[in-house]
Protein backbone atom coordinates (compact mmCIF):
# COMPACT_ATOMS: atom_id res chain seq x y z
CA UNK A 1 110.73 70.13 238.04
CA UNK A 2 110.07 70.20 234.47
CA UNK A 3 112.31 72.30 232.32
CA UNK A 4 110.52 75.24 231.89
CA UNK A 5 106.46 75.94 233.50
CA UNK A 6 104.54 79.37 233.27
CA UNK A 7 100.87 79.85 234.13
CA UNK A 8 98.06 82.62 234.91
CA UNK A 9 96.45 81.97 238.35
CA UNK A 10 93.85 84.73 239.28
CA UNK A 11 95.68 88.23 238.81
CA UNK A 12 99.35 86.07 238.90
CA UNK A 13 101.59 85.42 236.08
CA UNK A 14 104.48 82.58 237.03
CA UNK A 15 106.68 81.18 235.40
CA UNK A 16 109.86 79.49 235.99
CA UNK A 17 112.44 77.29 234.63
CA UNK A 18 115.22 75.02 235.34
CA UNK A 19 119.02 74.09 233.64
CA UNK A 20 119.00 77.30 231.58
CA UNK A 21 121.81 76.95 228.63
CA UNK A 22 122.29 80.81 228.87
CA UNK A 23 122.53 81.20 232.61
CA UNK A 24 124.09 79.55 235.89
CA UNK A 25 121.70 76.13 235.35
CA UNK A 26 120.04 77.23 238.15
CA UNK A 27 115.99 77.70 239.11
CA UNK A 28 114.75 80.70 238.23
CA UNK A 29 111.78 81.90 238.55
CA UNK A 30 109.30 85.42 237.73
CA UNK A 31 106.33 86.24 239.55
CA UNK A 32 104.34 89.13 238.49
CA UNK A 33 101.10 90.75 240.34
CA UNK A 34 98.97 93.89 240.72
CA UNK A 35 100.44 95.78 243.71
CA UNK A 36 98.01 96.26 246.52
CA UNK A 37 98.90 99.79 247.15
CA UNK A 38 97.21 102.61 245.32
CA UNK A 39 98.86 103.55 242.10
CA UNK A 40 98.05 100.26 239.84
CA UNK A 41 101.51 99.52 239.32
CA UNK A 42 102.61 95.56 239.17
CA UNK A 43 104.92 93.94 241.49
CA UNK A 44 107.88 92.01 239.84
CA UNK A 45 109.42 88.57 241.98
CA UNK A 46 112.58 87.47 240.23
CA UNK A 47 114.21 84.08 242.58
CA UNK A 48 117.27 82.71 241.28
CA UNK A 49 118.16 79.21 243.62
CA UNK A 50 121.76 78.67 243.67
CA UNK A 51 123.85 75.65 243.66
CA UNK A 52 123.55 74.98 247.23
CA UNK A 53 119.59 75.62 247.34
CA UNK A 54 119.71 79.23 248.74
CA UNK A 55 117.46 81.96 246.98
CA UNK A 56 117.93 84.97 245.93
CA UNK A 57 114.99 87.34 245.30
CA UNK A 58 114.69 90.63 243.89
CA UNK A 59 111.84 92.99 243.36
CA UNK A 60 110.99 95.40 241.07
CA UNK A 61 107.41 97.41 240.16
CA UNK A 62 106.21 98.88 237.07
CA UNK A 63 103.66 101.97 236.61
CA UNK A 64 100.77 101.45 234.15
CA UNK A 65 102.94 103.68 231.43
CA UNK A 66 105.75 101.27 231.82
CA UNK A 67 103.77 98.15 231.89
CA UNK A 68 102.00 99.90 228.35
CA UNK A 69 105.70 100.53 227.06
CA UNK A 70 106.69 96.69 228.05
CA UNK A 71 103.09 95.48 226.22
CA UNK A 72 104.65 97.26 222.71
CA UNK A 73 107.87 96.03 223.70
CA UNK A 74 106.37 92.79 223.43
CA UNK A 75 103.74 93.28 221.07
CA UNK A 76 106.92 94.22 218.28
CA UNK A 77 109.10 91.12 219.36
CA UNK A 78 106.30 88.62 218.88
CA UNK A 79 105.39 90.09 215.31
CA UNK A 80 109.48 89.48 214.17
C-alpha cells in the first residue's frame, strides 16, 4: 500500500494511510458517507489494523450543523 491514498468516489470520501510517524505504524483508514436514514447527517468509518492484521472500527455521525462547524474548522486551518 502506498504511504498515504485519499479519494472521492460517488458520495464517499476515503482515505487511508500506512507507517504513520505519530501513531502505532499501523493502517488506518477514514471513510465518510451520507447516512441513509432521514436526518442528512454523515456516517464516519475510522479502521485502525493492528500488528497482527485484526481491525478495529469505530463509527461516528455528524448532523448538518456539525458537519458546517467542521467545514469552518477546516476552512480556518487551511488559510494558516
Amino acid at each position: 500500500m502506498n504511504e498515504h491514498q485519499t479519494s472521492n468516489q460517488d458520495l464517499w470520501f476515503h482515505s487511508r494511510y500506512d507507517s504513520e510517524d505519530q501513531d502505532d505504524g499501523c493502517q488506518n483508514e477514514l471513510s465518510i458517507k451520507p447516512s441513509q436514514e432521514e436526518g442528512g447527517r454523515l456516517e464516519l468509518l475510522l479502521t485502525n489494523v493492528g500488528f497482527d492484521n485484526h481491525s478495529f472500527d469505530n463509527t461516528f455521525s455528524l448532523t448538518r450543523e456539525d458537519a458546517k462547524l467542521l467545514r469552518d474548522f477546516l476552512n480556518n486551518w487551511l488559510r494558516h
